[in-house]
C-alpha atoms as a PDB file:
ATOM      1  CA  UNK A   1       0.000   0.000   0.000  1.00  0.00           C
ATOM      2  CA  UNK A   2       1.604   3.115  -0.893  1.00  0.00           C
ATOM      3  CA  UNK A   3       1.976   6.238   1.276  1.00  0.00           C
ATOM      4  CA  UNK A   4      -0.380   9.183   1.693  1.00  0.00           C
ATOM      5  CA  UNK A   5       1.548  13.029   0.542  1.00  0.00           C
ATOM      6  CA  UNK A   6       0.211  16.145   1.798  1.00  0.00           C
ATOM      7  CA  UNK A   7       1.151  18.952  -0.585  1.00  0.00           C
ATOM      8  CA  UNK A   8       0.295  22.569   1.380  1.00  0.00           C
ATOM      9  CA  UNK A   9       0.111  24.960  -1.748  1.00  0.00           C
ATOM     10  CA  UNK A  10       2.484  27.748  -2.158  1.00  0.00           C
ATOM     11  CA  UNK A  11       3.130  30.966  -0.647  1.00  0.00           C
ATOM     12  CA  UNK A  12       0.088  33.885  -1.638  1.00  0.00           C
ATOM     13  CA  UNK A  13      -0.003  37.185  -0.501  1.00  0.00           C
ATOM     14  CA  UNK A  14      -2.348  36.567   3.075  1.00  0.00           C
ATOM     15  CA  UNK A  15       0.131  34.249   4.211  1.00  0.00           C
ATOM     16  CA  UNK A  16       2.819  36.764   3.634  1.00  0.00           C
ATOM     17  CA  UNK A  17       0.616  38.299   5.889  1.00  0.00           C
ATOM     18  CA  UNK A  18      -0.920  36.152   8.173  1.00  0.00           C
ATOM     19  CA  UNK A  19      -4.160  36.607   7.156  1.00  0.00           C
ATOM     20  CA  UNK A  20      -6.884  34.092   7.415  1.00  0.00           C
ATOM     21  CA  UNK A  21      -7.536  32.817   3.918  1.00  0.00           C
ATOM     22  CA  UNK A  22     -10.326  30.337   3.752  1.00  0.00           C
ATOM     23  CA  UNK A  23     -12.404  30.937   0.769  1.00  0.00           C
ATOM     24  CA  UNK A  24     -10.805  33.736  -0.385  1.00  0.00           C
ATOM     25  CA  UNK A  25      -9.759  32.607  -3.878  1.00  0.00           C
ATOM     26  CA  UNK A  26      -6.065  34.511  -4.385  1.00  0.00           C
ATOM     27  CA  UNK A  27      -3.500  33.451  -6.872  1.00  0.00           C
ATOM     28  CA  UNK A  28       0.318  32.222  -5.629  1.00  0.00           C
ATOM     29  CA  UNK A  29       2.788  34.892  -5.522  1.00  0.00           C
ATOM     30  CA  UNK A  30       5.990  34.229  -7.591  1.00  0.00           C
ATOM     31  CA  UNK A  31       8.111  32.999  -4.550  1.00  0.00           C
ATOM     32  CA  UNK A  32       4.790  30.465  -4.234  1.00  0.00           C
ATOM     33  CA  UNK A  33       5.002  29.622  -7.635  1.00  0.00           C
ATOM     34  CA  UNK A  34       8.602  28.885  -6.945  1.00  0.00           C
ATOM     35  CA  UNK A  35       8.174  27.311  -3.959  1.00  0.00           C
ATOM     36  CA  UNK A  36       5.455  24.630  -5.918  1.00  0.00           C
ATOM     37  CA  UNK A  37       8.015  23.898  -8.718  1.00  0.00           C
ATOM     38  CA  UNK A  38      10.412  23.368  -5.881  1.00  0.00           C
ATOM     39  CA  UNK A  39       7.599  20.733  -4.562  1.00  0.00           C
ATOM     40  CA  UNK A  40       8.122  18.500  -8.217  1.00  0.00           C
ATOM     41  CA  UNK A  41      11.011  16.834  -7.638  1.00  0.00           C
ATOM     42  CA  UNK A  42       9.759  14.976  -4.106  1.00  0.00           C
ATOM     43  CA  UNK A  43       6.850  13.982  -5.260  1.00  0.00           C
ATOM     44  CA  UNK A  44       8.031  12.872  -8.734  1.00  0.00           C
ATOM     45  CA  UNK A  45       9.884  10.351  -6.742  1.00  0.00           C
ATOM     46  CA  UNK A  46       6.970   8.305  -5.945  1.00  0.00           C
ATOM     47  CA  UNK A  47       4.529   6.212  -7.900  1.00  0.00           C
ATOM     48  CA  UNK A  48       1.465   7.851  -7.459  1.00  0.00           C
ATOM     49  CA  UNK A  49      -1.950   6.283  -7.916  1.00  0.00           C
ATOM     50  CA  UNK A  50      -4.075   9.510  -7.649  1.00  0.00           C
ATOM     51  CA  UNK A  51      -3.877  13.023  -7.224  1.00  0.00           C
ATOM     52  CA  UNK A  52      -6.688  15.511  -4.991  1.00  0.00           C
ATOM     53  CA  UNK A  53      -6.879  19.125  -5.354  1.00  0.00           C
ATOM     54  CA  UNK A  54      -8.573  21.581  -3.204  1.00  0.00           C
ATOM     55  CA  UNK A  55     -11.125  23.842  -5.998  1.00  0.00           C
ATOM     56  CA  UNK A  56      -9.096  27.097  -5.408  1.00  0.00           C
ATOM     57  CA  UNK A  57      -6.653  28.276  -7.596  1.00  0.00           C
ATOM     58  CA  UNK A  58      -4.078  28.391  -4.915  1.00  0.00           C
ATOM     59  CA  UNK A  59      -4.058  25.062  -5.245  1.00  0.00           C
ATOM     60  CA  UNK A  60      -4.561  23.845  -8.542  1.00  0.00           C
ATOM     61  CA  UNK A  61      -1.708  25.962  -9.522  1.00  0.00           C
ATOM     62  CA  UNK A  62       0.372  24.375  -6.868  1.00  0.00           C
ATOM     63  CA  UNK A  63      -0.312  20.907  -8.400  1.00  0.00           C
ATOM     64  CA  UNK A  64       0.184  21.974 -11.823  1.00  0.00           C
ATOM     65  CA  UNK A  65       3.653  23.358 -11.367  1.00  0.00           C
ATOM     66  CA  UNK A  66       4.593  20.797  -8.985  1.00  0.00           C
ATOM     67  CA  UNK A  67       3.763  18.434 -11.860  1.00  0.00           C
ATOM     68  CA  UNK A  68       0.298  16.920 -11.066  1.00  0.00           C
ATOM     69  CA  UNK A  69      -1.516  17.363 -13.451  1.00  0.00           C
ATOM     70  CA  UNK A  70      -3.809  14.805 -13.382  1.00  0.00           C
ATOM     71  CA  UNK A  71      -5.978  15.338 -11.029  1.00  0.00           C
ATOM     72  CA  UNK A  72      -9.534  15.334  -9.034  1.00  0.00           C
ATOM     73  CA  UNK A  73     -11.129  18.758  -7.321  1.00  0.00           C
ATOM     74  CA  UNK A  74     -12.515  17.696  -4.621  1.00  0.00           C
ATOM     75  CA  UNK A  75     -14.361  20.152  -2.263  1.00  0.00           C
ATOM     76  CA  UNK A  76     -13.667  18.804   1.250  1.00  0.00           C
ATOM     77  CA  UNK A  77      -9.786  19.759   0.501  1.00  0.00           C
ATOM     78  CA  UNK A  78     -11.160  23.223   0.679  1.00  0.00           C
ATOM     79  CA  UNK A  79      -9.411  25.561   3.496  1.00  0.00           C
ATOM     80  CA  UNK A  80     -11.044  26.103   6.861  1.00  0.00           C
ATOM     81  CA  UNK A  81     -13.999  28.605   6.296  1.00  0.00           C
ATOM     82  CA  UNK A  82     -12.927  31.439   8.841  1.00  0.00           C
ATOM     83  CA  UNK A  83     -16.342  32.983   8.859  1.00  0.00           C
ATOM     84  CA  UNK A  84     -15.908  36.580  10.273  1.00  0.00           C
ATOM     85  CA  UNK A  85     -12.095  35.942  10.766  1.00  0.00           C
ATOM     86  CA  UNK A  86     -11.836  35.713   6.722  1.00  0.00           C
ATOM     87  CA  UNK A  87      -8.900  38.104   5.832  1.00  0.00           C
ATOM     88  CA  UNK A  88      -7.923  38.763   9.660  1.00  0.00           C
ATOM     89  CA  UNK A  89      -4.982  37.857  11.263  1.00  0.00           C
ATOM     90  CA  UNK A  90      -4.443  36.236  14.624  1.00  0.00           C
ATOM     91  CA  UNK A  91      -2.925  39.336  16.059  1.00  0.00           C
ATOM     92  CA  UNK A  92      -6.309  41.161  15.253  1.00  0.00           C
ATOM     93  CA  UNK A  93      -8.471  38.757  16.365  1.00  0.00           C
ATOM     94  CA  UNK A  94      -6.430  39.067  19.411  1.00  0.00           C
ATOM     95  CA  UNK A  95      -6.982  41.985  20.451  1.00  0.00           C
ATOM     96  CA  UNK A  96     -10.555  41.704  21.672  1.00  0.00           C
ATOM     97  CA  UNK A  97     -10.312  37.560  22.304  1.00  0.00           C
ATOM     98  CA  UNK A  98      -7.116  37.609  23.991  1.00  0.00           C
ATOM     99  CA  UNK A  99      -7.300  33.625  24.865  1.00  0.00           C
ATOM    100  CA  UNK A 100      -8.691  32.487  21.117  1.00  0.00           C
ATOM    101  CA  UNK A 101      -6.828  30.000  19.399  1.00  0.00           C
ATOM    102  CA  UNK A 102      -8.241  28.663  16.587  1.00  0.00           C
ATOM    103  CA  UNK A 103      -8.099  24.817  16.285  1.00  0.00           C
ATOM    104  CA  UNK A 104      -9.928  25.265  20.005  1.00  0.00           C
ATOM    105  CA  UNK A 105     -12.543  27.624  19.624  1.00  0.00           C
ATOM    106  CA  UNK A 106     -13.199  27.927  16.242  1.00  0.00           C
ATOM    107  CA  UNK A 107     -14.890  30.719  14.359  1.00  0.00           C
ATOM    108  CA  UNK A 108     -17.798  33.454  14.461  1.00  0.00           C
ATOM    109  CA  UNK A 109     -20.293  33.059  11.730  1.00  0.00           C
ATOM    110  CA  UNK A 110     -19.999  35.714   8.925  1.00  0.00           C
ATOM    111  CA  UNK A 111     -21.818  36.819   5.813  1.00  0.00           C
ATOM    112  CA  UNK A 112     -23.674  34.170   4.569  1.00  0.00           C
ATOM    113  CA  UNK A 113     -20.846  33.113   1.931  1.00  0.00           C
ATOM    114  CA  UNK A 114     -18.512  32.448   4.690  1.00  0.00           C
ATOM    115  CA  UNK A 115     -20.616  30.851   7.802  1.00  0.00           C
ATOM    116  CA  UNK A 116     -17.647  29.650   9.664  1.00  0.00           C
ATOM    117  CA  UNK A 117     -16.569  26.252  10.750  1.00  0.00           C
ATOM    118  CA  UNK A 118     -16.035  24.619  14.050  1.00  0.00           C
ATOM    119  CA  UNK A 119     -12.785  22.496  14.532  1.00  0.00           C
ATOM    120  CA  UNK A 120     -15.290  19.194  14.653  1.00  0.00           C
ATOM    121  CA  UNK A 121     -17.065  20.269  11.049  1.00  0.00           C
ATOM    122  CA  UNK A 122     -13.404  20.613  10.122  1.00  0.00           C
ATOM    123  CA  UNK A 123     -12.706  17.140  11.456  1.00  0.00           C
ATOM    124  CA  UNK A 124     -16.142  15.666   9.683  1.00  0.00           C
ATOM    125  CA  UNK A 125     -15.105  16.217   6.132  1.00  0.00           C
ATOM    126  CA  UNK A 126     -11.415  15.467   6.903  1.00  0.00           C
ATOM    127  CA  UNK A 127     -12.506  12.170   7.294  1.00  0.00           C
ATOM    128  CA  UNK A 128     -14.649  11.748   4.488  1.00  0.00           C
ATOM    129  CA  UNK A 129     -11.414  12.851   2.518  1.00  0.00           C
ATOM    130  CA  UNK A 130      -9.493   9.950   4.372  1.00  0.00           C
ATOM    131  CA  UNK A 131     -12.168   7.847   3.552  1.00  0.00           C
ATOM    132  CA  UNK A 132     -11.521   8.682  -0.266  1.00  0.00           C
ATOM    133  CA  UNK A 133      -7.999   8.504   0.113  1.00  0.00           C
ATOM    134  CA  UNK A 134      -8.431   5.111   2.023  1.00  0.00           C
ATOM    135  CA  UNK A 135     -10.231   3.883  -1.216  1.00  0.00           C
ATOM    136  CA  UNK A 136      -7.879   5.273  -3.589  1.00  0.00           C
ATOM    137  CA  UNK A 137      -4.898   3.444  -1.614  1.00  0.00           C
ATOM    138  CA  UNK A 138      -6.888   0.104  -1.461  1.00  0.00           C
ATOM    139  CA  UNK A 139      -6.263  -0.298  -5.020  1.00  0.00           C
ATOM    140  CA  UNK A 140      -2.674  -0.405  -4.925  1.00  0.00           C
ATOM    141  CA  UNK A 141      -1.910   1.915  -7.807  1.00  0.00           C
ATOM    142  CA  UNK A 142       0.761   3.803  -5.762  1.00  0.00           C
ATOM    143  CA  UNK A 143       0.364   6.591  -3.552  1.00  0.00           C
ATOM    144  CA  UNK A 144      -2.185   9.265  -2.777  1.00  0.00           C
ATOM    145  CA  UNK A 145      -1.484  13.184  -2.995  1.00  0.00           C
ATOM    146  CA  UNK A 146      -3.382  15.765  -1.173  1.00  0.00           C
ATOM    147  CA  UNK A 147      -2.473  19.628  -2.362  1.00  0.00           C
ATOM    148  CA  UNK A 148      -4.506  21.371  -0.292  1.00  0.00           C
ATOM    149  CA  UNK A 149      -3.844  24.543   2.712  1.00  0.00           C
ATOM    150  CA  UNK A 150      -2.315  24.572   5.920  1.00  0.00           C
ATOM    151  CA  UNK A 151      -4.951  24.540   8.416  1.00  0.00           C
ATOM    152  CA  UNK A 152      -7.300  22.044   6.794  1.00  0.00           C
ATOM    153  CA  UNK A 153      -4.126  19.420   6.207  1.00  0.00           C
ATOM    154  CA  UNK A 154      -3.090  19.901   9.678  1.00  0.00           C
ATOM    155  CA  UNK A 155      -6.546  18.510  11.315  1.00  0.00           C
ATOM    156  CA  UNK A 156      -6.523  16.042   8.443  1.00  0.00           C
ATOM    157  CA  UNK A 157      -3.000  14.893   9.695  1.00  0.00           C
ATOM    158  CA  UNK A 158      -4.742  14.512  13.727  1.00  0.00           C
ATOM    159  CA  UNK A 159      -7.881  12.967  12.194  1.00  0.00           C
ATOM    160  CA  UNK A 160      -5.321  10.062  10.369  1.00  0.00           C
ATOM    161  CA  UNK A 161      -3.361   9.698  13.753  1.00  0.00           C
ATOM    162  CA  UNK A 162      -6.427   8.983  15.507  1.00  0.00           C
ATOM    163  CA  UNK A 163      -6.449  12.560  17.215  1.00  0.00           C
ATOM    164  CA  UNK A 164      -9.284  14.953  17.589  1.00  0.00           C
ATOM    165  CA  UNK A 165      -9.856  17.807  15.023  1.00  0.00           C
ATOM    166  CA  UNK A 166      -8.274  20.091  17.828  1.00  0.00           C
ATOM    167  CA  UNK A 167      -5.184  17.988  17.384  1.00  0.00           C
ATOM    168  CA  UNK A 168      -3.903  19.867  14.517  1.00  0.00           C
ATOM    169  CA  UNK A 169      -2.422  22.389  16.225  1.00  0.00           C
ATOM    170  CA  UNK A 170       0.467  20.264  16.976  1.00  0.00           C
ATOM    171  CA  UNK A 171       1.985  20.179  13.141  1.00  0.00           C
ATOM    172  CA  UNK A 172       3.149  23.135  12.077  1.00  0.00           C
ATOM    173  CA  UNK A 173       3.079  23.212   8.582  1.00  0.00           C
ATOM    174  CA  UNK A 174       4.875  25.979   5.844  1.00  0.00           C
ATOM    175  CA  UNK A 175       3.671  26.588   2.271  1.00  0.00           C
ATOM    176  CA  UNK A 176       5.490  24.614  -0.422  1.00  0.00           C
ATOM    177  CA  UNK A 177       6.192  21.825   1.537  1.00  0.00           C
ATOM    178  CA  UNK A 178       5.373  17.920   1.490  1.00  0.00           C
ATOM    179  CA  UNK A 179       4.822  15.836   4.242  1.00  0.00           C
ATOM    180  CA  UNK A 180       4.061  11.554   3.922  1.00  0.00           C
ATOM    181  CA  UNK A 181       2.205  10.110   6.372  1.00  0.00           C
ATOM    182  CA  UNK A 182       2.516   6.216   6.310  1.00  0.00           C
ATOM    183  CA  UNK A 183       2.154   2.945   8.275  1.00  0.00           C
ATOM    184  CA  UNK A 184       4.164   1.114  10.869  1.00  0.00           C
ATOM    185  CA  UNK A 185       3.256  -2.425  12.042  1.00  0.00           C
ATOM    186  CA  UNK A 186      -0.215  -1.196  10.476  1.00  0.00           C
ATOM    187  CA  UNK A 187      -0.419   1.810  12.371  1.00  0.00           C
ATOM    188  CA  UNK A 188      -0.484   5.671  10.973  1.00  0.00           C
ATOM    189  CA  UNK A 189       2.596   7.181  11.482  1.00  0.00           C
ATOM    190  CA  UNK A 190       4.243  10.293  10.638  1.00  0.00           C
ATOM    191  CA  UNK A 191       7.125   9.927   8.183  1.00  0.00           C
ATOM    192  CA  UNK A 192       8.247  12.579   6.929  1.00  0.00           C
ATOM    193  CA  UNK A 193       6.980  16.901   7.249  1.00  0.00           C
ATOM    194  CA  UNK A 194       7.394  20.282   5.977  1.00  0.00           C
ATOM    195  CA  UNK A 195      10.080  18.569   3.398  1.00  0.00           C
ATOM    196  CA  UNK A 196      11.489  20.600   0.774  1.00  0.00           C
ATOM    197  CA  UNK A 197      13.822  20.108  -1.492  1.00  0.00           C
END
């Protein structure tokens, strides 16, 4: 059975920032565009069976340039919808919630395009997205690739260790990076994060 890659697109102009970007659909800067051709060369070394995007052009371009491009969109990859925190940074948010952190507490609804997400709705289509990826692997065409954002990959990452959504906040993870989760003695393990080239 072959192992599962998280690919964390590359570096836009909000996380130069450190702004929230859930469904904000913004384009790579060149450094990200870099930093996703960077990206080709690890996962070119594997035999992959299939390949799921996140809809948003952050992403697709990631895969693309990081040579994937075969691929399915599939919209549980999507980012965390921040709700009211779309486009703010932590230091903002801050300021009137001194205590919030996000993979605890969650979000504040917003306009009705961006209702917000708790860290367990986060968590319920993570797994359906293992689930996926758990059929894709049963095949055994290779391995699986995930290009999709930070925040969503990290509770996907708990969710596969058998950790609650909240869990995520323990893997920090950069833009333009791979990481492999795998198997030992048929157990999920960690095997490799934030690579690079």
């Amino acid at each position: 059975m072959g192992d599962l890659l998280l690919v964390r697109h590359g570096e836009t102009a909000w996380a130069l920032t450190g702004q929230h970007t859930g469904l904000t659909d913004i384009p790579l800067t060149e450094n990200g565009k870099e930093e996703a051709r960077r990206v080709a060369p690890l996962v070119g070394s594997y035999h992959i069976g299939a390949v799921f995007v996140s809809p948003l052009q952050r992403t697709r371009e990631t895969a693309e340039l990081a040579g994937l491009e075969r691929y399915t969109e599939d919209p549980d990859l999507r980012e965390w919808d921040y709700g009211a925190y779309e486009g703010v940074t932590t230091r903002e948010i801050q300021r009137t919630r001194p205590d919030w952190y996000l993979f605890d507490d969650g979000v504040p609804p917003g306009p009705p395009e961006h209702p917000g997400e708790s860290p367990e709705e986060v968590g319920a289509r993570a797994d359906r997205m293992l689930s996926k990826v758990d059929a894709a692997l049963s095949n055994n065409e290779g391995s699986v690739v995930l290009v999709s954002h930070g925040h969503f990959l990290r509770v996907l990452t708990a969710r596969r260790l058998g950790l609650p959504p909240s869990g995520g906040a323990h893997f920090l993870l950069a833009t333009g990076t791979v990481s492999r989760l795998s198997t030992e003695h048929g157990r999920p393990v960690i095997s490799g994060w934030n690579l690079r080239p």
